[in-house]
Protein backbone atom coordinates (compact mmCIF):
# COMPACT_ATOMS: atom_id res chain seq x y z
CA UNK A 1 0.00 0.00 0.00
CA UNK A 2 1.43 3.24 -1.02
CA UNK A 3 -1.08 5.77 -1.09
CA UNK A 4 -4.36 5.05 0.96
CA UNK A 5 -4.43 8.61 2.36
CA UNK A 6 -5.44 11.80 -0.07
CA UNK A 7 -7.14 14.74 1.15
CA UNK A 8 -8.90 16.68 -1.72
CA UNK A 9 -11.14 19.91 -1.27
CA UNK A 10 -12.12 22.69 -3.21
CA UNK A 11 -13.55 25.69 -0.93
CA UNK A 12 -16.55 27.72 -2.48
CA UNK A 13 -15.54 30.95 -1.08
CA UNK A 14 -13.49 33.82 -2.10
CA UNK A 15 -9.24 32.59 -2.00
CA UNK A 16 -8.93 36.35 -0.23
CA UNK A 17 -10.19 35.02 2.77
CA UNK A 18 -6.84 33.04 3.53
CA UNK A 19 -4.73 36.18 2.65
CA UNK A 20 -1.76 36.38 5.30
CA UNK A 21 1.52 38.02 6.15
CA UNK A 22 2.98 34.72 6.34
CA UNK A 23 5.42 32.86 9.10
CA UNK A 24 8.23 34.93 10.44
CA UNK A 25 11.31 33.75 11.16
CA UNK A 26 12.23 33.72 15.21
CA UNK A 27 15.87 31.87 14.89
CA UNK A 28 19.20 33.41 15.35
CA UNK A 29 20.34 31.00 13.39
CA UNK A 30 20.42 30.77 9.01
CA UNK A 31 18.37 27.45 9.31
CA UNK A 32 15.71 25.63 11.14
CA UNK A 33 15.66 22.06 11.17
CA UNK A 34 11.99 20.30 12.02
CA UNK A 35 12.50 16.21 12.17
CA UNK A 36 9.35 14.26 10.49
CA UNK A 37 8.24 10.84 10.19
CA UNK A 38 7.85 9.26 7.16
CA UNK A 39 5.34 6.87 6.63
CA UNK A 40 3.88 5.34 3.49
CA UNK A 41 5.72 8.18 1.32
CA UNK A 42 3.91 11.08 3.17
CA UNK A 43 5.91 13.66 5.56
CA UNK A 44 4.26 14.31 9.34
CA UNK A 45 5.50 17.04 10.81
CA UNK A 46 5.20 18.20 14.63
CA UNK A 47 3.30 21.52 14.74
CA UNK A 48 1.86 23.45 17.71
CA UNK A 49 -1.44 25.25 17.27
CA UNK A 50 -2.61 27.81 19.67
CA UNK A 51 -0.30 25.88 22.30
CA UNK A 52 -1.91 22.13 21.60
CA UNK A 53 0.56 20.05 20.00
CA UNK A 54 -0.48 17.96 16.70
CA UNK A 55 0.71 16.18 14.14
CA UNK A 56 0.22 17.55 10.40
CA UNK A 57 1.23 16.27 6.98
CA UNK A 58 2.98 18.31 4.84
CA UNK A 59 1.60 19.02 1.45
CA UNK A 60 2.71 21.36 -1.75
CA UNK A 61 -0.88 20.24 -3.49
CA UNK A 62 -2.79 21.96 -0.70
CA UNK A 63 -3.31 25.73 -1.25
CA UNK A 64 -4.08 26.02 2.46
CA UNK A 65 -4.13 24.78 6.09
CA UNK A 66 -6.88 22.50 7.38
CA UNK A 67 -7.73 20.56 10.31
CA UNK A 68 -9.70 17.66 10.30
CA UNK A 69 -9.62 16.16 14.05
CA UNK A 70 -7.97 17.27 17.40
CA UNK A 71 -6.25 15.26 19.26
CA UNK A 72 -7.71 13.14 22.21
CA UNK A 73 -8.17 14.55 25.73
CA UNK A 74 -7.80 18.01 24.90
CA UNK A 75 -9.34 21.06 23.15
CA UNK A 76 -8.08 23.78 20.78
CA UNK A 77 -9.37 27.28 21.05
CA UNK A 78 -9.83 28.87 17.49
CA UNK A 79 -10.14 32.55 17.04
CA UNK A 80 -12.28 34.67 14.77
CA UNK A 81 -14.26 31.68 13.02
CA UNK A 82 -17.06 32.14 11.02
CA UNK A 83 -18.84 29.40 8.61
CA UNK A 84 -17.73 28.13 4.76
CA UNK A 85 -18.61 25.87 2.50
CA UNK A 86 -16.10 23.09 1.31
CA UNK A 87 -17.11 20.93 -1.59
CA UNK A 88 -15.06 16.97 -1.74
CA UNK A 89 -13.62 15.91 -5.03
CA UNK A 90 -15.78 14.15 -7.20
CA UNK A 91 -18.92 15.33 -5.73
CA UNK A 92 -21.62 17.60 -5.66
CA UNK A 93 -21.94 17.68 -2.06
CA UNK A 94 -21.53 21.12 -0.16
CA UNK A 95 -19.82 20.20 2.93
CA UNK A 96 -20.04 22.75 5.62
CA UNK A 97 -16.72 23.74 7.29
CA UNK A 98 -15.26 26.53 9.64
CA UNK A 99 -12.72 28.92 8.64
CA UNK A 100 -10.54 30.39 11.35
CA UNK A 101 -7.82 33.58 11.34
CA UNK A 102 -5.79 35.08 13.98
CA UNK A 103 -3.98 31.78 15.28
CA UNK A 104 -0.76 31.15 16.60
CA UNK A 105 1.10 28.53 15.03
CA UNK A 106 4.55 27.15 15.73
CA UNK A 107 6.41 24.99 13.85
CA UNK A 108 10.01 24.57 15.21
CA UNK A 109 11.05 28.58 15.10
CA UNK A 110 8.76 29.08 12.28
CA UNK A 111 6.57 31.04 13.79
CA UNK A 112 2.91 32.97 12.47
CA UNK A 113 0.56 34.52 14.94
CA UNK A 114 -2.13 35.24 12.50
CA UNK A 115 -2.50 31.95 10.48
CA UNK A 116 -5.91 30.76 8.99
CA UNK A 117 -6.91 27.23 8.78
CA UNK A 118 -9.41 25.08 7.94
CA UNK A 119 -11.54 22.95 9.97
CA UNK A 120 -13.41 20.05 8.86
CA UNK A 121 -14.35 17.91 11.60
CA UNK A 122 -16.41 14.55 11.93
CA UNK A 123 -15.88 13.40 8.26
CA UNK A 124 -14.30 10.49 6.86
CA UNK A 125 -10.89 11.68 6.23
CA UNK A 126 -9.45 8.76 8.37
CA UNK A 127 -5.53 9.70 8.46
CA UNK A 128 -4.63 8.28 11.95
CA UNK A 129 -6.11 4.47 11.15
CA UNK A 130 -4.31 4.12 8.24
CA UNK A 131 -1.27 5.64 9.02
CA UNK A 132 -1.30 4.25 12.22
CA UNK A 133 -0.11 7.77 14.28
CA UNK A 134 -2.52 10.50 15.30
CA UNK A 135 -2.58 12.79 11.88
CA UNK A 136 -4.76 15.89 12.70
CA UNK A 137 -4.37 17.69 9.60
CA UNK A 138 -2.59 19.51 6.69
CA UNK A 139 -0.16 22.18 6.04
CA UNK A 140 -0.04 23.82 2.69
CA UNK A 141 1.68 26.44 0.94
CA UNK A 142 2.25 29.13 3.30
CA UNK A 143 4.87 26.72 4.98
CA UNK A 144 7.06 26.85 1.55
CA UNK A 145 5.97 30.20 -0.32
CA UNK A 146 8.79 32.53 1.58
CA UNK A 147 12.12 30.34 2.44
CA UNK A 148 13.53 27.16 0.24
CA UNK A 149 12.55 24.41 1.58
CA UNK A 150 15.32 20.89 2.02
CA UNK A 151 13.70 18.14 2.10
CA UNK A 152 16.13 14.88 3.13
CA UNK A 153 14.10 11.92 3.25
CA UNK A 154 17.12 9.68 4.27
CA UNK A 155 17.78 11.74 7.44
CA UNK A 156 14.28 12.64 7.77
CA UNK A 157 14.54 16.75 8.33
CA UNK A 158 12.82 19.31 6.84
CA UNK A 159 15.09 21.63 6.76
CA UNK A 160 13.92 26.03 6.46
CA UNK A 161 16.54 28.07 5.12
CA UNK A 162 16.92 31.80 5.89
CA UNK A 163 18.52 32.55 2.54
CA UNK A 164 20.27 30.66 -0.61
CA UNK A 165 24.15 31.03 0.65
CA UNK A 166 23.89 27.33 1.58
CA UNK A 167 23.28 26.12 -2.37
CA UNK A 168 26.72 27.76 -2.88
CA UNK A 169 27.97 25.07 -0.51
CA UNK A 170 30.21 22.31 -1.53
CA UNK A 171 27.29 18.75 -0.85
CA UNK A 172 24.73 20.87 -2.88
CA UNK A 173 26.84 21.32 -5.80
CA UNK A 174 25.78 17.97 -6.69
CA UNK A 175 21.88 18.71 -6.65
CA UNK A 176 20.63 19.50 -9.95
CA UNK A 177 18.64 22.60 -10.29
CA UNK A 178 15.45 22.26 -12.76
CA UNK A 179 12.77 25.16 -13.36
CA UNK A 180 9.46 24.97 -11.92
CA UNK A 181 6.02 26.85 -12.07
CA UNK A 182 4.61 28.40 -8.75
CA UNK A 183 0.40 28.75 -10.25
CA UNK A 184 -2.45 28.98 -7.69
CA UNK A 185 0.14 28.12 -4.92
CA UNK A 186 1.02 25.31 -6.02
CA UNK A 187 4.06 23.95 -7.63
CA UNK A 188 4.11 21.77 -11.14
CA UNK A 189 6.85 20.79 -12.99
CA UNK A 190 7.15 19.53 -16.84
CA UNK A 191 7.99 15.47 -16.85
CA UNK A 192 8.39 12.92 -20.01
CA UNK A 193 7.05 9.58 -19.46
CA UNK A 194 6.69 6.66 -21.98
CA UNK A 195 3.91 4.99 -21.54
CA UNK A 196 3.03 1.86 -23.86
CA UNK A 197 5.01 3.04 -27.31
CA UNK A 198 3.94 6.86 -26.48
CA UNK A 199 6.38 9.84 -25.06
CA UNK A 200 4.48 12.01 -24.23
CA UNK A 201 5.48 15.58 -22.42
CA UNK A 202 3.29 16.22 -19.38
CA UNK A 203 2.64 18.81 -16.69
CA UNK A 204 2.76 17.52 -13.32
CA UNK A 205 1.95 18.82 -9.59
CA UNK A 206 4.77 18.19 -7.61
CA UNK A 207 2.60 17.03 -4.69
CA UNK A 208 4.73 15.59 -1.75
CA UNK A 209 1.41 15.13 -0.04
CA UNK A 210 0.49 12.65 -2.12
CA UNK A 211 1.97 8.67 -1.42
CA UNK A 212 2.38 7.59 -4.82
CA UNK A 213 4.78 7.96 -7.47
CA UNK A 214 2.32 8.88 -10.28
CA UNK A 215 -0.96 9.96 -10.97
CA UNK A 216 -2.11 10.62 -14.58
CA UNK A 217 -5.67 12.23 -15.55
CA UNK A 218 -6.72 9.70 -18.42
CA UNK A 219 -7.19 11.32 -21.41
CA UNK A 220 -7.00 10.73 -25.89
CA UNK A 221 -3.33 10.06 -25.40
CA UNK A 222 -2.80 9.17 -21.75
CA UNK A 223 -4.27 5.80 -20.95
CA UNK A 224 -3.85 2.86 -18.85
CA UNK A 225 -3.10 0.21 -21.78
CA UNK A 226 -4.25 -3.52 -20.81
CA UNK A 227 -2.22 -4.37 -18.50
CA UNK A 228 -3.46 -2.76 -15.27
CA UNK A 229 -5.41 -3.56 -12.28
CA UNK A 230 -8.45 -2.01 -10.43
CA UNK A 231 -7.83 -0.35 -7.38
CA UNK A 232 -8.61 1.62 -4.23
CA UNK A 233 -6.22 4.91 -4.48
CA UNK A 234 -7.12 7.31 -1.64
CA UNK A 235 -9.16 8.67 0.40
CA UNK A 236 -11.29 12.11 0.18
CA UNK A 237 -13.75 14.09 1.80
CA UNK A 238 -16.48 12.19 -0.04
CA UNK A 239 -15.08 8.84 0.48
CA UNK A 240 -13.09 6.33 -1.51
CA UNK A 241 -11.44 7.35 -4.81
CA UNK A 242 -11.08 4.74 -7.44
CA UNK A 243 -9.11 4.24 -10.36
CA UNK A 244 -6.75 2.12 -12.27
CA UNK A 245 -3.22 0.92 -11.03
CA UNK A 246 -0.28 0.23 -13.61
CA UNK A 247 3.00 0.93 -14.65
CA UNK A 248 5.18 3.28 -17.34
CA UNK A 249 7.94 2.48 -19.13
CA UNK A 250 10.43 5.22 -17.73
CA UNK A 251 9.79 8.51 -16.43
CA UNK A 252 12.35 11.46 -17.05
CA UNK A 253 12.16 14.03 -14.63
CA UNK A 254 14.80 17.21 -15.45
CA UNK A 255 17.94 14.52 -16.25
CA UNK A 256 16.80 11.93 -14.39
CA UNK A 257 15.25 8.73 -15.65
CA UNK A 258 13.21 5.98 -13.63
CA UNK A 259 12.17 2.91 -15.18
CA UNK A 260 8.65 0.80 -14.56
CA UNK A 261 7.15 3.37 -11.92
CA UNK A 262 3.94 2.90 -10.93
CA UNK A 263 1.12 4.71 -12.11
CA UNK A 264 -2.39 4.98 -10.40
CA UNK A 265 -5.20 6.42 -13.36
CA UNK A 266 -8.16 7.94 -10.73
CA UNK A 267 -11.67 7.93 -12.30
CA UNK A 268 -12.26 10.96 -14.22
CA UNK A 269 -15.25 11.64 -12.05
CA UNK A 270 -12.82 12.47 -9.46
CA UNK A 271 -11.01 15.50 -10.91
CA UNK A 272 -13.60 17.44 -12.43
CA UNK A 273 -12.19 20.61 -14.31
CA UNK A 274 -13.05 22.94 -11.54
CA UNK A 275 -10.08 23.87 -10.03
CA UNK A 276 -7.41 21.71 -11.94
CA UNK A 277 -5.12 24.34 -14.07
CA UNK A 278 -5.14 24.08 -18.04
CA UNK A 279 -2.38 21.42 -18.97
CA UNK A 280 -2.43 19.42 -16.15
CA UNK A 281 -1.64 16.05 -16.60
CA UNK A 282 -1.73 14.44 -13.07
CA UNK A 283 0.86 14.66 -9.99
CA UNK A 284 4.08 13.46 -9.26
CA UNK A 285 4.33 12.22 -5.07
CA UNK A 286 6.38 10.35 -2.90
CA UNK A 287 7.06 7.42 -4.42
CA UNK A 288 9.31 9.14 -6.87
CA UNK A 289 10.28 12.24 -4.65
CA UNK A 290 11.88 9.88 -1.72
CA UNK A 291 14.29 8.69 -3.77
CA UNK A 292 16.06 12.43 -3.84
CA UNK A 293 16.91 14.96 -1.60
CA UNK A 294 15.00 17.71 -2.45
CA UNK A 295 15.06 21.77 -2.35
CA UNK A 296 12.20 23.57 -3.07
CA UNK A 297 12.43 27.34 -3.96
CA UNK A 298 8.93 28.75 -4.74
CA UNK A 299 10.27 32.46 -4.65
CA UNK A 300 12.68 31.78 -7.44
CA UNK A 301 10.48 28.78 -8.97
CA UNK A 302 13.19 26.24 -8.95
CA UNK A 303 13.70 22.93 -6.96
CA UNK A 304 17.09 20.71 -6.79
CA UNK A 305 17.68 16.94 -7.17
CA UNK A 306 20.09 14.86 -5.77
CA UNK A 307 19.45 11.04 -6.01
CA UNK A 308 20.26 9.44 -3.06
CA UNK A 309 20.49 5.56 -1.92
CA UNK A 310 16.98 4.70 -2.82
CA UNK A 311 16.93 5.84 -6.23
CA UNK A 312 17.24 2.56 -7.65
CA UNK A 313 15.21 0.93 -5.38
CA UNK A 314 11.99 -1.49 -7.79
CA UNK A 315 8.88 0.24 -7.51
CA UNK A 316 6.81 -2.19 -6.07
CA UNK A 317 3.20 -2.55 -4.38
CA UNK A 318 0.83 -4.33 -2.39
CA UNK A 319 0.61 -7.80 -4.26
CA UNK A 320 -1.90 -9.05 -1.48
CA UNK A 321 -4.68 -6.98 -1.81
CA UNK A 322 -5.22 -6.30 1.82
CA UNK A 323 -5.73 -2.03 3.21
CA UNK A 324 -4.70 -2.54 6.86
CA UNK A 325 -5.96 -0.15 8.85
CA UNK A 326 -4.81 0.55 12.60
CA UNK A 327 -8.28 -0.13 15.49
CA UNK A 328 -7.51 1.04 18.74
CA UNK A 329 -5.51 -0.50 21.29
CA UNK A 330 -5.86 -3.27 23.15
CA UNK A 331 -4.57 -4.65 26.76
CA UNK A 332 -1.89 -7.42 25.93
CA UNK A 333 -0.54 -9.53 28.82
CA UNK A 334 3.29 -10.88 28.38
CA UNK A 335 5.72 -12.70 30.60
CA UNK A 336 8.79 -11.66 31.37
CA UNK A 337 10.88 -14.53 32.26
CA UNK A 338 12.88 -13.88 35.64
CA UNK A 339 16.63 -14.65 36.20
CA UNK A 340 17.33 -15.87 39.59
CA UNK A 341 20.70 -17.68 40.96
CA UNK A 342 21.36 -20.63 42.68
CA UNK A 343 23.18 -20.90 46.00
CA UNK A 344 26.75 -20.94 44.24
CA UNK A 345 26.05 -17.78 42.36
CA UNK A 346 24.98 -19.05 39.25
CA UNK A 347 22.26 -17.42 36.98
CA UNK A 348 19.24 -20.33 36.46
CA UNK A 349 16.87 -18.34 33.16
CA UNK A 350 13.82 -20.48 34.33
CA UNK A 351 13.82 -22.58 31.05
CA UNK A 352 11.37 -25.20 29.99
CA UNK A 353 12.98 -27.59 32.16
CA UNK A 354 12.66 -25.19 35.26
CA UNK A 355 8.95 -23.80 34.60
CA UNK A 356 7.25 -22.37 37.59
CA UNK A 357 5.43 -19.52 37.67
CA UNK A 358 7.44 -18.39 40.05
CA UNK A 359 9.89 -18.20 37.27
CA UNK A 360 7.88 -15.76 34.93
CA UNK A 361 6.44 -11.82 35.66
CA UNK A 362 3.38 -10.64 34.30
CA UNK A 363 2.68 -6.90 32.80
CA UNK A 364 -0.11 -5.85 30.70
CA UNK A 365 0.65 -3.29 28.56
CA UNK A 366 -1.37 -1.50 25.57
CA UNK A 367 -0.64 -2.78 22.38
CA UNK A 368 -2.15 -1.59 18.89
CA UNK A 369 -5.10 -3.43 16.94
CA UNK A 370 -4.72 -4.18 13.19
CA UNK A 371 -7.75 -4.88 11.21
CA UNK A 372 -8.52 -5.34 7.22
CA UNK A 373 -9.90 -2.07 5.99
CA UNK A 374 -10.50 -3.12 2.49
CA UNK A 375 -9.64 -6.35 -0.32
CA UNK A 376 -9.37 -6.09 -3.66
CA UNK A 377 -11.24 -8.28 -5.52
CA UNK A 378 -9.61 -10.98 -7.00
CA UNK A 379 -6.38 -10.66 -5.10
CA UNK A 380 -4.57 -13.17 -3.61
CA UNK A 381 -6.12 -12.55 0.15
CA UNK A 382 -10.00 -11.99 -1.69
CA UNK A 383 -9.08 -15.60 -3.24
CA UNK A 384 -8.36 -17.01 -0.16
CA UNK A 385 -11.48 -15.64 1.92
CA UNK A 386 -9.87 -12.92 3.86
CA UNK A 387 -12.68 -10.11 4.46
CA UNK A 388 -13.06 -6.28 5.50
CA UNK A 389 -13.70 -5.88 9.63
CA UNK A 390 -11.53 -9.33 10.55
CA UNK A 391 -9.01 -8.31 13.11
CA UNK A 392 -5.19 -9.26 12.26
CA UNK A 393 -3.91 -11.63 15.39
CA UNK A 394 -1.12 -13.27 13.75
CA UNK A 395 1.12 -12.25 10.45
CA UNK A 396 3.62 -15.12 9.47
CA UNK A 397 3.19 -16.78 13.13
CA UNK A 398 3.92 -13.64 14.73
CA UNK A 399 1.72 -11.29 16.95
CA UNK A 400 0.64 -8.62 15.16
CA UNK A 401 1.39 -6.08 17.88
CA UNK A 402 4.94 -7.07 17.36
CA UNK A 403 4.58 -4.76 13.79
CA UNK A 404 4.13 -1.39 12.96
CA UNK A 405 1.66 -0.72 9.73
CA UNK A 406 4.91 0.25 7.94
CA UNK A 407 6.09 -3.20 8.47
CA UNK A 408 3.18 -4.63 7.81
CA UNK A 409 3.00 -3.06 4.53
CA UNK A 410 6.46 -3.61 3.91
CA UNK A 411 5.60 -7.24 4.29
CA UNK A 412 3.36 -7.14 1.66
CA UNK A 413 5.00 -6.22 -1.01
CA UNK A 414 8.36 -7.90 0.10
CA UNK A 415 8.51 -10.38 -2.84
CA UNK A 416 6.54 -12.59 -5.27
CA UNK A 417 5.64 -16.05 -4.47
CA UNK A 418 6.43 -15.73 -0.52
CA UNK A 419 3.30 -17.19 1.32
CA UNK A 420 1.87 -14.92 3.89
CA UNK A 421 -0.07 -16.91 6.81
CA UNK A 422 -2.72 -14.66 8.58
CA UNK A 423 -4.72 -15.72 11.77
CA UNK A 424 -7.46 -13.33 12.31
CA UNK A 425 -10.54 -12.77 14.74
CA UNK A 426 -13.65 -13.03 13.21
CA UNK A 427 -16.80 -13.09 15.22
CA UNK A 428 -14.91 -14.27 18.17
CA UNK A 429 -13.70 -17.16 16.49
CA UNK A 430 -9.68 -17.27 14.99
CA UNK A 431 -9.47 -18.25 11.17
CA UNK A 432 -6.30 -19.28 9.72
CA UNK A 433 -5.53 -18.45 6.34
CA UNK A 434 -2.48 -18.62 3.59
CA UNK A 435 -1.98 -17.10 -0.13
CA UNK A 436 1.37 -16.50 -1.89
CA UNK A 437 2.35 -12.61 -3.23
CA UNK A 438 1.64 -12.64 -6.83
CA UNK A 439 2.69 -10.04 -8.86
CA UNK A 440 -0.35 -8.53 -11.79
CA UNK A 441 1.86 -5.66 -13.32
């Protein structure tokens, strides 16, 4: 699974609502380094909001701030709010929304007191199961439009510089710098892909928000071919987005060429023409951007590539078929086997031989809860009878708490013909089941 989280909104009010000074810088220093997590391609970032701490994904195709849940056991005060209407992608459903001005936000030393944000609560915008961390929201392009931006997904910093001294240094003489386009906030960049016997020159949203490597809007001359297959993409405001998964030939981004990258095709009914520029061809995401380190320079319209160890790394994806989605937590008990020694000093580990439960501690401790969030049809784990709602117990004879969902989905699309052997709850009874990774594309 490599994208199963998209946010997508167009607001139906006036963009001059959002207007803003900006952040201000509140470093004596020339940089500010912010440490993220990177899961499933996507970039979470700690931010403080009017003194609560949350955890936000960082996105260049979002043209502003939004919230969409606060964090457990405690409450954010918002300032000056007053009603909007947001409408989902692919639908023609007005969803009602509040827009807020006049917060404080901190992110590191990158400081604004009078931010706006969005806030969209109680939809189905479920960030936190899938990812399997609290994700309360997104931040969008005021975090980029003044500063350039470093992006080193192998150290996993974001790193805010004050001015452009450091490209003079001697590491980033070894980035390649390649024009981009700064339109409606957001940034695009012109690709060449071959897809089938077709090279074809497209415009693409660089859109680290978004967990895949590719998405293309299907068009006369941009199609998925035959060899493809159905699939689950994202996630919006309205609910699941569907579309086509498959793969391109290479992909030439300024002078650098991938070969067989993936390539999800979302159902036209998605991406109406409302609010998608002229030219647009799709979006380039993580998939693709993780394998550089990246600077991002909106003010001069430029960003810099450096490949770095996971350049050549196979695009691959999720051969089973199984969305696993984080449920909750869950008290766990587990012994911890005691060490005591005998009367001549030496240690006795309370093996099998010596059991006793006088031997063994007990501790119950939360764990997390995995359950199947979705199957695609005719895959492997559909074949085999695996089905939305069971709760994971066991993954390859080990307890699931024992992963994270990054493992898990890292185990998934490890390699093709490796068995995967699943115990899972199912009305309170536990069903064992097998299927081997098979690969479609």
């Amino acid at each position: 699974m490599k994208l199963r989280i998209l946010v997508l909104f167009l607001l139906v009010v006036s963009s001059s609502l959002f207007a803003q000074k900006g952040f201000q810088w509140n470093s004596h220093k020339d940089k500010i380094e912010i440490p993220f997590q990177h899961i499933y391609n996507l970039i979470i970032i700690p931010v403080e909001i009017n003194n609560v701490k949350l955890n936000m994904l960082l996105d260049t195709g979002a043209d502003n701030s939004m919230i969409f849940s606060l964090p457990e056991n405690d409450t954010i005060q918002f300032k000056n709010y007053k009603k909007v209407k947001v409408r989902g992608i692919g639908s023609e459903e007005i969803i009602e929304a509040l827009l807020s001005v006049d917060n404080k936000i901190k992110i590191s030393s990158y400081e604004d007191n009078k931010f706006p944000i969005l806030i969209v609560l109680d939809q189905d915008v479920n960030f936190s199961s899938r990812l399997g961390i609290p994700v309360n929201g997104v931040i969008g392009y005021s975090f980029f439009k003044e500063y350039p931006i470093e992006i080193n997904y192998q150290k996993k910093i974001v790193t805010i510089h004050r001015n452009r001294k450091f490209l003079g240094k001697k590491k980033f003489k070894k980035y390649l710098k390649h024009p981009i386009k700064v339109i409606d906030k957001r940034p695009y960049i012109d690709v060449v892909a071959k897809i089938e016997e077709d090279t074809l020159d497209l415009k693409l949203l660089i859109d680290i928000g978004l967990g895949d490597g590719l998405w293309l809007f299907q068009n006369k001359k941009i199609r998925a071919g035959n060899n493809y297959f159905e699939d689950i993409l994202g996630s919006g405001l309205n609910g699941l987005i569907m579309g086509k998964k498959s793969r391109v030939k290479t992909v030439r981004i300024a002078d650098f060429t991938l070969d067989e990258a993936l390539v999800s095709y979302p159902e036209e009914v998605y991406f109406p023409k409302i609010g998608i520029i002229e030219g647009r061809n799709g979006s380039v995401g993580g998939e693709i951007l993780h394998r550089f380190n990246v600077v991002l320079d909106y003010q001069e319209q430029f960003i810099y590539l450096k490949k770095n160890s996971k350049f050549k790394k196979p695009f691959n994806y999720n051969m089973s078929g199984i969305v696993v989605q984080h449920k909750g937590v869950e008290f766990v008990q587990e012994a911890i086997r005691l060490e005591t020694k005998s009367n001549y000093g030496v240690k006795v580990d309370g093996g099998l031989d010596n059991f006793n439960d006088n031997n063994f501690r007990y501790k119950f401790s939360l764990k997390p809860v995995f359950e199947i969030a979705s199957v695609r049809t005719g895959s492997p784990a559909d074949l085999a009878g695996i089905q939305p709602g069971d709760k994971i117990v066991r993954i390859n004879k080990k307890k699931t708490y024992g992963y994270t969902i990054q493992k898990i989905s890292d185990l998934l699309q490890s390699e093709e013909g490796k068995w995967i052997y699943i115990d899972v709850e199912r009305e309170s009874k536990i069903i064992a089941f097998k299927f081997q990774l098979k690969k479609i594309l």
